[in-house]
Structures are given as structure tokens and as C-alpha cells.
PDB file of N, CA and C in Angstrom:
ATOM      1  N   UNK A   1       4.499  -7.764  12.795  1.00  0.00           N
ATOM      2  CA  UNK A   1       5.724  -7.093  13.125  1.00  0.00           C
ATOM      3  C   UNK A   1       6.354  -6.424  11.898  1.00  0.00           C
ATOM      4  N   UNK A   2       5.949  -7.413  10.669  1.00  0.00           N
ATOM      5  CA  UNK A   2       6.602  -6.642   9.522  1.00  0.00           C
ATOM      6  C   UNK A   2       6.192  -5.252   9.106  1.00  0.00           C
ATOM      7  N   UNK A   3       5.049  -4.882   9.682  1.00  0.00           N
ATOM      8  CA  UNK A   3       4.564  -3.863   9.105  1.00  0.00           C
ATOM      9  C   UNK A   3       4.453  -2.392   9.931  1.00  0.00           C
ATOM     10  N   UNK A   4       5.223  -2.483  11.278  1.00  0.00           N
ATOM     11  CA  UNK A   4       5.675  -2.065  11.723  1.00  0.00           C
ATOM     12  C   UNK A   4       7.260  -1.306  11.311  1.00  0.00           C
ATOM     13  N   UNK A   5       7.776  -2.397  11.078  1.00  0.00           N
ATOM     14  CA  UNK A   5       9.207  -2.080  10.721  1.00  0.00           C
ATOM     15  C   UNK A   5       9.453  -1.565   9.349  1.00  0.00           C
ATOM     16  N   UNK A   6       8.030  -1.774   8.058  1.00  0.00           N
ATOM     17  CA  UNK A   6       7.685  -0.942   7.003  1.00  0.00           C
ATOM     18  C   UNK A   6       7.712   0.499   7.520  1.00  0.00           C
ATOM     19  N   UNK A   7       6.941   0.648   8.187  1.00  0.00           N
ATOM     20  CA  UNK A   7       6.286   1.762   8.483  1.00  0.00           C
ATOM     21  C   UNK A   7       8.247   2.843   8.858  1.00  0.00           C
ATOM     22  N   UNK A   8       8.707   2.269   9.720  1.00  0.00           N
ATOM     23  CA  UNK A   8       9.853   2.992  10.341  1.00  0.00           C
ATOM     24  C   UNK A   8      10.846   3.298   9.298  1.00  0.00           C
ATOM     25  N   UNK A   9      10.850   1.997   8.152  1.00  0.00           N
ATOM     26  CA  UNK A   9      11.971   2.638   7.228  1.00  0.00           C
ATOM     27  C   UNK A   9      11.439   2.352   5.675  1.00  0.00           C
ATOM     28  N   UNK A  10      10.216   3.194   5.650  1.00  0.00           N
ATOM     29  CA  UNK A  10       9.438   3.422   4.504  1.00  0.00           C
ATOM     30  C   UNK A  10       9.832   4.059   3.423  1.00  0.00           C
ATOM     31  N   UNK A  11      10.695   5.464   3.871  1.00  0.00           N
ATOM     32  CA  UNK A  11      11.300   5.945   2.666  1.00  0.00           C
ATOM     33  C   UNK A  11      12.799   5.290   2.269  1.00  0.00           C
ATOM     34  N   UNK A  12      13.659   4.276   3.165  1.00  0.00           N
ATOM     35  CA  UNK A  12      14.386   3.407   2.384  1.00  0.00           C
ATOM     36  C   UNK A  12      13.905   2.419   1.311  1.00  0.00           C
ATOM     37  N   UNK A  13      12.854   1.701   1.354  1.00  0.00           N
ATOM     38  CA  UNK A  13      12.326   0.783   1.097  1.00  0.00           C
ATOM     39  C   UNK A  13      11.795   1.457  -0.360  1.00  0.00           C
ATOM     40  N   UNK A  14      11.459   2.345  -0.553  1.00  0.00           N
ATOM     41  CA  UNK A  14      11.142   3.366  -1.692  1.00  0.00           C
ATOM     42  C   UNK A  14      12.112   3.724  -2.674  1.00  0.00           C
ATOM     43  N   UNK A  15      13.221   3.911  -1.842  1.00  0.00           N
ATOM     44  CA  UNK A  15      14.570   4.513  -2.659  1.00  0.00           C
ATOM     45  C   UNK A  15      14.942   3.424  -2.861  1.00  0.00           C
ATOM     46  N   UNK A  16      15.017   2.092  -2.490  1.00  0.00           N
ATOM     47  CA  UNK A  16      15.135   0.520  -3.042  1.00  0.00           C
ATOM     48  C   UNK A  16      14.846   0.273  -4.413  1.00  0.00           C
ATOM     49  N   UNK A  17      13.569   0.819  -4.322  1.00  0.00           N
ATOM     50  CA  UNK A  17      12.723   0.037  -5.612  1.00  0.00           C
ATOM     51  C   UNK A  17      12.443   1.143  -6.508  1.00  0.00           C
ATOM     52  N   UNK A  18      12.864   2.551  -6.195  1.00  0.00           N
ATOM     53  CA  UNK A  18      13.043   3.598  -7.363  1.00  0.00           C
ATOM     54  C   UNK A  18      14.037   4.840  -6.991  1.00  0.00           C
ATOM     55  N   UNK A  19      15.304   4.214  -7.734  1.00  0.00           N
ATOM     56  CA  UNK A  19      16.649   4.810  -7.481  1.00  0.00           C
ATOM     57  C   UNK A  19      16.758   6.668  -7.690  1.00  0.00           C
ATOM     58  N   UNK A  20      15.705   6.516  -8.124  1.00  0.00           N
ATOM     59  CA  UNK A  20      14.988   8.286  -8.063  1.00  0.00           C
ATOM     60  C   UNK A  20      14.290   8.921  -7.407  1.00  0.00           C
ATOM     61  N   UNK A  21      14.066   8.096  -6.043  1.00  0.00           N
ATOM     62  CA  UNK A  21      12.990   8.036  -5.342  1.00  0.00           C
ATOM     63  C   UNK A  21      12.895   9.562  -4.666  1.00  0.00           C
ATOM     64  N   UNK A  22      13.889  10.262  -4.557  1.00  0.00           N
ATOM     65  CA  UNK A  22      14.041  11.618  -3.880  1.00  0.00           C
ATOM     66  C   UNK A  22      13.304  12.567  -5.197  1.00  0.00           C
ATOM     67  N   UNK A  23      13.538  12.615  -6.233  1.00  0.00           N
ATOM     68  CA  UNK A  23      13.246  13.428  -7.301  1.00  0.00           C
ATOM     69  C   UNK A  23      11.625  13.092  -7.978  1.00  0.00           C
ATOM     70  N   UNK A  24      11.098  11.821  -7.362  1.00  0.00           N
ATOM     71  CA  UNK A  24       9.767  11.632  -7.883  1.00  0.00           C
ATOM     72  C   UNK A  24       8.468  11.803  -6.330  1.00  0.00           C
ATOM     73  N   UNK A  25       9.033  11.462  -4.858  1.00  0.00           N
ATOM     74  CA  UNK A  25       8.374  11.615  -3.905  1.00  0.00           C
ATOM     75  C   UNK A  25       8.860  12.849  -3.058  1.00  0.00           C
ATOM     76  N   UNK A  26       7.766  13.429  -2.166  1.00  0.00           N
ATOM     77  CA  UNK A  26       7.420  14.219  -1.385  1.00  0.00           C
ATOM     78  C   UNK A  26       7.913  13.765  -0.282  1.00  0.00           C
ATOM     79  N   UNK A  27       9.206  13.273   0.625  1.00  0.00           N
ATOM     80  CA  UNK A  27       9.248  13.053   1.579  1.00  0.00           C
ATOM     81  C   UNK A  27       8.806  13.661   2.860  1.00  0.00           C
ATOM     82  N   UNK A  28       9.125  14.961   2.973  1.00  0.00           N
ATOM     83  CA  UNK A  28       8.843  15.860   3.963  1.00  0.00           C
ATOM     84  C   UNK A  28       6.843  15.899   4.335  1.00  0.00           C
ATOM     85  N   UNK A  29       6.708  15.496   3.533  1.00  0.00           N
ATOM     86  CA  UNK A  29       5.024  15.524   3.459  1.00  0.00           C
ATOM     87  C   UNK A  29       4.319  14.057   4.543  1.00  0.00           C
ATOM     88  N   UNK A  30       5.585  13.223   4.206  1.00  0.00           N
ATOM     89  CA  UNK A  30       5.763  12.075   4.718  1.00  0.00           C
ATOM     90  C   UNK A  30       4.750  11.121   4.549  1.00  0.00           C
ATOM     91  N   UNK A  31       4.138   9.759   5.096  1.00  0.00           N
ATOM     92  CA  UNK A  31       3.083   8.966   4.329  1.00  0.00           C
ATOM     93  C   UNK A  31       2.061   8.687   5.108  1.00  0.00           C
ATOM     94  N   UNK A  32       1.000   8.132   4.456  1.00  0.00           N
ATOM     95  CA  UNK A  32      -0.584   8.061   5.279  1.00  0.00           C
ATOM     96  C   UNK A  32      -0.182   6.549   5.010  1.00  0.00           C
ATOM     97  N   UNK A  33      -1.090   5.505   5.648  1.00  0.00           N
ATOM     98  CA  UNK A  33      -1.160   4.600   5.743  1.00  0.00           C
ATOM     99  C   UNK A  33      -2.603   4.013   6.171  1.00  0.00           C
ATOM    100  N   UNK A  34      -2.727   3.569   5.099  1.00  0.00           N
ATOM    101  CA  UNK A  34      -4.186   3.380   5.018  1.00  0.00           C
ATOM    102  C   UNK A  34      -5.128   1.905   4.980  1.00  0.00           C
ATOM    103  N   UNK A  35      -4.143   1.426   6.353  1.00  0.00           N
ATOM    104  CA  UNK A  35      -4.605   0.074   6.903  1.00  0.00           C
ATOM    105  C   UNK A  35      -6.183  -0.534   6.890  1.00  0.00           C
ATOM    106  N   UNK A  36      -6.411   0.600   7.921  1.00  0.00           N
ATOM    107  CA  UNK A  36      -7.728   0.939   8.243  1.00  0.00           C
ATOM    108  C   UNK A  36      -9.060   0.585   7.351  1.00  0.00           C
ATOM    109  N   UNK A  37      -8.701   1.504   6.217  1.00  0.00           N
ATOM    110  CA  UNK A  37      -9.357   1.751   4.553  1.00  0.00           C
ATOM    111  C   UNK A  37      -9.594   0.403   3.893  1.00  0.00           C
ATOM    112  N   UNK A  38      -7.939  -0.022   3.918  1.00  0.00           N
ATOM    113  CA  UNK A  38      -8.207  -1.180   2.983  1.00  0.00           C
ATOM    114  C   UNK A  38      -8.553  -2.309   3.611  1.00  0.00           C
ATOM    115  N   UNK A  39      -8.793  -2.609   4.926  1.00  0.00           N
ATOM    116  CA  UNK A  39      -9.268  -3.553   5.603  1.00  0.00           C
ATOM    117  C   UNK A  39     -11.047  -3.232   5.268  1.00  0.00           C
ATOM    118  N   UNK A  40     -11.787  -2.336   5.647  1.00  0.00           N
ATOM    119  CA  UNK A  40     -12.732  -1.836   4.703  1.00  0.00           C
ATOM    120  C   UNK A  40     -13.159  -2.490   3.746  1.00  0.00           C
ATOM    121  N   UNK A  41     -12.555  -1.966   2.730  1.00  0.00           N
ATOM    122  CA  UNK A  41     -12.896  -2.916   1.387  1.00  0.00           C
ATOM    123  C   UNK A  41     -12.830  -3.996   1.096  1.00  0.00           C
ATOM    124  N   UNK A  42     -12.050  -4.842   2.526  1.00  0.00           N
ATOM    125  CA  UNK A  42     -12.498  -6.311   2.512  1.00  0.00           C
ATOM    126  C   UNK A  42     -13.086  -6.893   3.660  1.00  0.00           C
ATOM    127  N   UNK A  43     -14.607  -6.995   3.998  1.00  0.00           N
ATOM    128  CA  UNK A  43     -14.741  -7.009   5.938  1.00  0.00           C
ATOM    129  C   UNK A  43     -14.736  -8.426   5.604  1.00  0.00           C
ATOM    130  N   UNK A  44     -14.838  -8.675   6.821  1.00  0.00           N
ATOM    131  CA  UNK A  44     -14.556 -10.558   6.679  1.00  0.00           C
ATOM    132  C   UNK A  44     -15.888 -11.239   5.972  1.00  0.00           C
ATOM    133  N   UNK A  45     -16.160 -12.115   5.365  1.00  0.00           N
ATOM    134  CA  UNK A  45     -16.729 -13.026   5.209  1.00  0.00           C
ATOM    135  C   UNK A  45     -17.809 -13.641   5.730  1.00  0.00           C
ATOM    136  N   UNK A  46     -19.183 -13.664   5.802  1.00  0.00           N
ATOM    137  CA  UNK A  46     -19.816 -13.905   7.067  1.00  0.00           C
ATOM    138  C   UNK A  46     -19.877 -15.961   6.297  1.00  0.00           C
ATOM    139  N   UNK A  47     -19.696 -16.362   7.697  1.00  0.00           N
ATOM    140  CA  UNK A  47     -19.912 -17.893   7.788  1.00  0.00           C
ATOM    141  C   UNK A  47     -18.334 -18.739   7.532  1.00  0.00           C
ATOM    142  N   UNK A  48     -17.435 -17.619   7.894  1.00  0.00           N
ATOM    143  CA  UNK A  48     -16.182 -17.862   7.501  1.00  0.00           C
ATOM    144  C   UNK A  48     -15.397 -17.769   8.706  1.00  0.00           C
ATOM    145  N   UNK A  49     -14.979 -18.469   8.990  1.00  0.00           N
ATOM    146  CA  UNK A  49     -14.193 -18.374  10.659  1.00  0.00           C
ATOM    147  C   UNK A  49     -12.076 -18.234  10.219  1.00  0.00           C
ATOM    148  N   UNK A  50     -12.244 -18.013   8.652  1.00  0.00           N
ATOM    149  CA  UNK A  50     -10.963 -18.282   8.721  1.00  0.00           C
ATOM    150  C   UNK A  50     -10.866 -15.989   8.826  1.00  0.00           C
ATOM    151  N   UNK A  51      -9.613 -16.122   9.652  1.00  0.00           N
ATOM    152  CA  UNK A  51      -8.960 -14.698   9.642  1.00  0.00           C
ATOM    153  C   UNK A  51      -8.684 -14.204   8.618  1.00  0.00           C
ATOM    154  N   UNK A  52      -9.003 -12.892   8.519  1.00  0.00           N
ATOM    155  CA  UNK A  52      -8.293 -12.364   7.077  1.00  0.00           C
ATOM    156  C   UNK A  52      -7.312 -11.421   7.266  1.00  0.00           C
ATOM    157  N   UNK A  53      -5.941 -11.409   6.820  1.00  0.00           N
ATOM    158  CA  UNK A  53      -4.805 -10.365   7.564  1.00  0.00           C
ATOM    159  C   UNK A  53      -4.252  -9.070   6.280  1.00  0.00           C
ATOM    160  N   UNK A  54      -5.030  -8.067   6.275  1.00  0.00           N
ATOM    161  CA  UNK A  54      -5.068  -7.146   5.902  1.00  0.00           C
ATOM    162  C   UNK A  54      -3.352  -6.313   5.735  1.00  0.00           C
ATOM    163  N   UNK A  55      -2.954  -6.347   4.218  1.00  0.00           N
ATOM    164  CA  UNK A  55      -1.513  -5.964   4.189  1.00  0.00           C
ATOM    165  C   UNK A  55      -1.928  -4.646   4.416  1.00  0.00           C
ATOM    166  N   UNK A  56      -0.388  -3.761   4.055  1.00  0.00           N
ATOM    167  CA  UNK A  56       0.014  -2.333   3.830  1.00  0.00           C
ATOM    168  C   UNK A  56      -0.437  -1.295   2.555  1.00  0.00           C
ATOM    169  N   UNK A  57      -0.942  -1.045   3.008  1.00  0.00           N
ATOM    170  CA  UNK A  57      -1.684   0.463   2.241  1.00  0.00           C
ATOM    171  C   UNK A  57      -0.962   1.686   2.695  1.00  0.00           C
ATOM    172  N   UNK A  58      -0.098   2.606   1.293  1.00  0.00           N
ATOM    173  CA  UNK A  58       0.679   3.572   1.925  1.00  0.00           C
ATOM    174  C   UNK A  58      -0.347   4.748   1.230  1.00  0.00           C
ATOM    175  N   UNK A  59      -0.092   5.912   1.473  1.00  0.00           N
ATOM    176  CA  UNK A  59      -0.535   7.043   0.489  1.00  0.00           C
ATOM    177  C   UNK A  59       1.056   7.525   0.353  1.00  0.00           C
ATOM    178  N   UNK A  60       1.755   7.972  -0.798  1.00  0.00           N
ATOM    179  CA  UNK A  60       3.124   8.402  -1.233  1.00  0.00           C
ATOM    180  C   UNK A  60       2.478   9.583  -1.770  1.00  0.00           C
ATOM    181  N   UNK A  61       3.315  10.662  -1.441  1.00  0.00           N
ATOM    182  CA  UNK A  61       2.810  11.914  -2.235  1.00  0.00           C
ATOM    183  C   UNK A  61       4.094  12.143  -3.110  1.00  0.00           C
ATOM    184  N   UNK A  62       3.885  12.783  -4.641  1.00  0.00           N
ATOM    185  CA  UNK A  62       4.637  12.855  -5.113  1.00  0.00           C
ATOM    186  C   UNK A  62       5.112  14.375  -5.652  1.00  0.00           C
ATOM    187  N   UNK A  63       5.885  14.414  -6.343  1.00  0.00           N
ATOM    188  CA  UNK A  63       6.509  15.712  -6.799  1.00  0.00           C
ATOM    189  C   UNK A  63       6.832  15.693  -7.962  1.00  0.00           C
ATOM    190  N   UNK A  64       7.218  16.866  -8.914  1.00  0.00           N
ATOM    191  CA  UNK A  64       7.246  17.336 -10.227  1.00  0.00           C
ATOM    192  C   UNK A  64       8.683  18.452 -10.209  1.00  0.00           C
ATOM    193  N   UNK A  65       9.612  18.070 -10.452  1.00  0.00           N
ATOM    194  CA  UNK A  65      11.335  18.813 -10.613  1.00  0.00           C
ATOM    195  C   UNK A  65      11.127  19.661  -9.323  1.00  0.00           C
ATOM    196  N   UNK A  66      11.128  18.517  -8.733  1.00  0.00           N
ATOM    197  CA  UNK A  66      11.279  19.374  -7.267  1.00  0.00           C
ATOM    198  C   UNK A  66      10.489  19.993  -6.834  1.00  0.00           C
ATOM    199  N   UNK A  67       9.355  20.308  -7.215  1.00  0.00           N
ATOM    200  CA  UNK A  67       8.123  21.195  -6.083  1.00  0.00           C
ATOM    201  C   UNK A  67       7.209  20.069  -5.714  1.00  0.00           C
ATOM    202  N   UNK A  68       6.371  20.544  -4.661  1.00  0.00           N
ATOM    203  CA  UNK A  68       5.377  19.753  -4.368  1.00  0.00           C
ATOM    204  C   UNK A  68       4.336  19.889  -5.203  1.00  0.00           C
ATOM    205  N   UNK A  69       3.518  18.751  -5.828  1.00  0.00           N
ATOM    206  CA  UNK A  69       2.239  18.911  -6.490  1.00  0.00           C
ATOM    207  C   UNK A  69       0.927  18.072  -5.450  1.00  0.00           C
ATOM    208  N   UNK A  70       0.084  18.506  -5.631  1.00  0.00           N
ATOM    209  CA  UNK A  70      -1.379  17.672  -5.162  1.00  0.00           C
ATOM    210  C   UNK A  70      -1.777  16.006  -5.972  1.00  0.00           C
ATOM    211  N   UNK A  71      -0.665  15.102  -5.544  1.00  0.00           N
ATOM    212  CA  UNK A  71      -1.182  14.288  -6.377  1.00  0.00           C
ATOM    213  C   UNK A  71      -0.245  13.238  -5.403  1.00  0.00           C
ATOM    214  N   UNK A  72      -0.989  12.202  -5.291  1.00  0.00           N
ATOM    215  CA  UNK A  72      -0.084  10.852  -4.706  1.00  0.00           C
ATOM    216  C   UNK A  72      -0.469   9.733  -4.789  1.00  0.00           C
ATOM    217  N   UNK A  73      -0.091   8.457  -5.135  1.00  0.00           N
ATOM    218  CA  UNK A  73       0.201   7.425  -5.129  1.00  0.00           C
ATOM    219  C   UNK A  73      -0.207   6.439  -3.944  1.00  0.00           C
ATOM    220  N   UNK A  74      -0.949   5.491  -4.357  1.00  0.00           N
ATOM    221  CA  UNK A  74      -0.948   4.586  -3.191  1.00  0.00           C
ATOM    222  C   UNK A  74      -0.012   3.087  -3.288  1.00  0.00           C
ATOM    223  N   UNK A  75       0.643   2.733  -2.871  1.00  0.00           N
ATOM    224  CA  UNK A  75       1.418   1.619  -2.595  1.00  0.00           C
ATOM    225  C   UNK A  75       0.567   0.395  -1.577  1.00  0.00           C
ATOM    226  N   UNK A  76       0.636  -0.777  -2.450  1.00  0.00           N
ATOM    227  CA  UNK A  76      -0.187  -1.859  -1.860  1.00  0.00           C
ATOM    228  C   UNK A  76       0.813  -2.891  -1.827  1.00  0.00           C
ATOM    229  N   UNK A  77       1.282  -3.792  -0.583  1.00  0.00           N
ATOM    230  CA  UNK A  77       2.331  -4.312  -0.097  1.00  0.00           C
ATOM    231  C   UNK A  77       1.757  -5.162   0.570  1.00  0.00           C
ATOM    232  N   UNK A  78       2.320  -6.846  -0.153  1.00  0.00           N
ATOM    233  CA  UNK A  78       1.689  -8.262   0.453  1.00  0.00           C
ATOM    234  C   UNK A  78       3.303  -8.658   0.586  1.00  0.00           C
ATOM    235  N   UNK A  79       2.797  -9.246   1.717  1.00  0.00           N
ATOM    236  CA  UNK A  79       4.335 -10.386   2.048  1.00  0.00           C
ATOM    237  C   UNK A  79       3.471 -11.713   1.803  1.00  0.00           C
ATOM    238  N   UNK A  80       4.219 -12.343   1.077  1.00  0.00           N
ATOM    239  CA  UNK A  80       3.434 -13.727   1.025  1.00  0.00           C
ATOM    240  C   UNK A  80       4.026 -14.784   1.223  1.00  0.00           C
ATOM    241  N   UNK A  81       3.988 -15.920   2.551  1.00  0.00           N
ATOM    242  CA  UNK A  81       4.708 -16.513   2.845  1.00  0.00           C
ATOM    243  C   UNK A  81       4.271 -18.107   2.801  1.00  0.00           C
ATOM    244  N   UNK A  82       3.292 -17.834   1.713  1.00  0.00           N
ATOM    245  CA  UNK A  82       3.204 -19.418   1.591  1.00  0.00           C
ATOM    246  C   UNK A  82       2.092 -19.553   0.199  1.00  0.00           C
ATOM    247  N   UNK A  83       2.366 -20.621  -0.476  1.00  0.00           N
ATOM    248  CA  UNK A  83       1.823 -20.970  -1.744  1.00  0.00           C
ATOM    249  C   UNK A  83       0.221 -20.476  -1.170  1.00  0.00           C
ATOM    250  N   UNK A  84      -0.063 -19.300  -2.845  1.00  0.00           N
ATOM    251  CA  UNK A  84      -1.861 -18.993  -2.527  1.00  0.00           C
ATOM    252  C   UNK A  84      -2.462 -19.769  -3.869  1.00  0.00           C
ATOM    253  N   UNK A  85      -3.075 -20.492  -4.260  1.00  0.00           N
ATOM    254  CA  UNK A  85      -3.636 -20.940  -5.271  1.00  0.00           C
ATOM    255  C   UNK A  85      -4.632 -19.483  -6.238  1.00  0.00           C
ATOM    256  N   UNK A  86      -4.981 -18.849  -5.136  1.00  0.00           N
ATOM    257  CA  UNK A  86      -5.738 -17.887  -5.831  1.00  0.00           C
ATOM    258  C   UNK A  86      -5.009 -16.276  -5.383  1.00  0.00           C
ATOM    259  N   UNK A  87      -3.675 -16.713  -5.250  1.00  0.00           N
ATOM    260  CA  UNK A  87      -3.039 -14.876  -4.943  1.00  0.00           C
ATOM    261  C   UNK A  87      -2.776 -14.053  -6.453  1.00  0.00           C
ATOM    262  N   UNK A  88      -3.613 -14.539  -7.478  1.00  0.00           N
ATOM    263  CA  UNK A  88      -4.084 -13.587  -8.701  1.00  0.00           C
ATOM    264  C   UNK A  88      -5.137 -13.268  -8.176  1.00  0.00           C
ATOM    265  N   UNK A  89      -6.186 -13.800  -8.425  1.00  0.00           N
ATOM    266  CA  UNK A  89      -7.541 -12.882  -8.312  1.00  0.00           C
ATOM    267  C   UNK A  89      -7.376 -12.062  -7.162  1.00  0.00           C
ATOM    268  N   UNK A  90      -7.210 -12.500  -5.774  1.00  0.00           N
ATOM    269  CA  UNK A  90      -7.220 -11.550  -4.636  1.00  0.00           C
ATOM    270  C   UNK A  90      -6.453 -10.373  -5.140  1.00  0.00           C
ATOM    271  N   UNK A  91      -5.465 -10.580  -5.549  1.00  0.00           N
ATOM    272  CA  UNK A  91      -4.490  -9.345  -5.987  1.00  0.00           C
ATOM    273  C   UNK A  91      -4.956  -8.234  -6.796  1.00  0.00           C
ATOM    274  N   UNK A  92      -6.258  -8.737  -7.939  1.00  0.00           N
ATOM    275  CA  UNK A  92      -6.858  -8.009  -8.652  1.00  0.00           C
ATOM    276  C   UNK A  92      -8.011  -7.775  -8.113  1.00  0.00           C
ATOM    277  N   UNK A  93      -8.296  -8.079  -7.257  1.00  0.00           N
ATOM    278  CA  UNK A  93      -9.963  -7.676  -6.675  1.00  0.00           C
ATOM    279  C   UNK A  93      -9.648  -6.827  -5.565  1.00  0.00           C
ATOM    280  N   UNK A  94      -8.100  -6.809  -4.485  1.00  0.00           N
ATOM    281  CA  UNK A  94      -7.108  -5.160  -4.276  1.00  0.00           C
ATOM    282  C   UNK A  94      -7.387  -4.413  -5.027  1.00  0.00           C
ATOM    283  N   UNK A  95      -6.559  -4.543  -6.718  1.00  0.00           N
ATOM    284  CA  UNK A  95      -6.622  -3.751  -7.239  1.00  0.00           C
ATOM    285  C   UNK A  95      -7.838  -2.940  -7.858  1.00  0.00           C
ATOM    286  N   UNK A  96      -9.052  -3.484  -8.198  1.00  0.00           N
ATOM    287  CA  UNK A  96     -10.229  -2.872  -8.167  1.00  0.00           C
ATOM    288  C   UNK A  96     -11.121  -2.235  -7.341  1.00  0.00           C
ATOM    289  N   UNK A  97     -10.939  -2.943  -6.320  1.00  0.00           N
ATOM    290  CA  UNK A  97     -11.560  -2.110  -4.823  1.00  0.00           C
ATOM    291  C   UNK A  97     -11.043  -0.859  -4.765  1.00  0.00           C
ATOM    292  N   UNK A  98      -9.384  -1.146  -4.624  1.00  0.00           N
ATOM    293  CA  UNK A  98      -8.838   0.546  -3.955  1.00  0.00           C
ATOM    294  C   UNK A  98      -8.985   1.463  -5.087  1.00  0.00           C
ATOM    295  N   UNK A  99      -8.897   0.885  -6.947  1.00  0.00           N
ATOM    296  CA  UNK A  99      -9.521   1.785  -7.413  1.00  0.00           C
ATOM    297  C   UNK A  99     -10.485   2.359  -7.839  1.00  0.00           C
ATOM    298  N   UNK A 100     -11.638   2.083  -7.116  1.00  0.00           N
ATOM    299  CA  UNK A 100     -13.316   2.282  -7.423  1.00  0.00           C
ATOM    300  C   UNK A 100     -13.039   3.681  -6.293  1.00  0.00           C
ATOM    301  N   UNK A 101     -12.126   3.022  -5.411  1.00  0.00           N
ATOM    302  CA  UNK A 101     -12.187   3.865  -3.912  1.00  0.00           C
ATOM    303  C   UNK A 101     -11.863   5.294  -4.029  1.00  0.00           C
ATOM    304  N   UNK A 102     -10.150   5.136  -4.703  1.00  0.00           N
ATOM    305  CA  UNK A 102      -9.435   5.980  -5.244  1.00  0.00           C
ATOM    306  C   UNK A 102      -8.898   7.045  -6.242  1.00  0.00           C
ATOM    307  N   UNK A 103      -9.112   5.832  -7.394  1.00  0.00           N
ATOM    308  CA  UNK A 103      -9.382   6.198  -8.378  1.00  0.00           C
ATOM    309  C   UNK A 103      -7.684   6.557  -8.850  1.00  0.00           C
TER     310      UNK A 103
END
């Protein structure tokens, strides 16, 4: 459900966490979300019956004194609601996947 309600007020949630958020993103361009992708780069586990629940992958496009440029940002978004013993490595093996992917 949470990621639903990301999705609806995405560019608040942006202007939250960068009070410049109008002068550095492309709103009108608006965002990709790239669930799909990053579920991808992790398929489940074979011999593993436990679920794996795939966070938020945004694409943010950004801007340069106000024009649009060809260049954007991906935003990777975990809610974590309970002690992970290993939510470092997973976090960095995100971060290497999407950028082998991405770049």
C-alpha cells in the first residue's frame, strides 16, 4: 500500500528531502518507476520458499537553471520495518546491480 501512496505524492516526498527540489528536477517530465527492473536484478532464490518484496525504484529526471537536460537519477526506497541483520550488504548489492544496469 505504501508504494502506492509513494507513487501519488512523489514529487512532495522529493521537495521533503531536497528543499530545491523544483530547481534541480524535471517535474513536468514526471517519473518512471522501475519496479519491474529492479525486481529483475533480484529473481528469487531457487530452493528458497521465503518471499522476496521488491522496494521502489523511481527514474527522476533532472534539470540545469531551469531547462530540461537528458540526464536522470534513479531513487531507491526501502521501508524497513523490522531489525535486518544483513540490511548492509543487501543495500549494497541494490546498489551494484542497478549500477552495472544503469550506470
Amino acid at each position: 500500500m505504501w508504494k502506492a501512496i509513494l507513487e501519488d505524492v512523489f514529487d512532495d516526498f522529493l521537495r521533503f528531502f531536497y528543499p530545491n527540489a523544483d530547481d534541480l528536477f524535471d517535474f513536468d517530465k514526471g517519473f518512471g518507476y522501475l519496479d519491474k527492473e529492479l525486481e529483475q536484478l533480484f529473481p528469487p532464490e531457487q530452493d528458497t520458499y521465503q518471499p522476496r518484496y521488491v522496494d521502489k525504484l523511481v527514474k527522476v529526471f533532472t534539470q540545469k537553471a531551469g531547462k530540461p537536460i537528458e540526464q536522470w537519477i534513479l531513487v531507491h526506497i526501502e521501508v524497513q520495518g523490522y531489525k535486518d541483520p544483513h540490511f548492509a550488504e543487501r543495500m549494497f548489492q541494490y546498489y551494484y546491480r542497478i549500477f552495472d544496469k544503469y550506470r
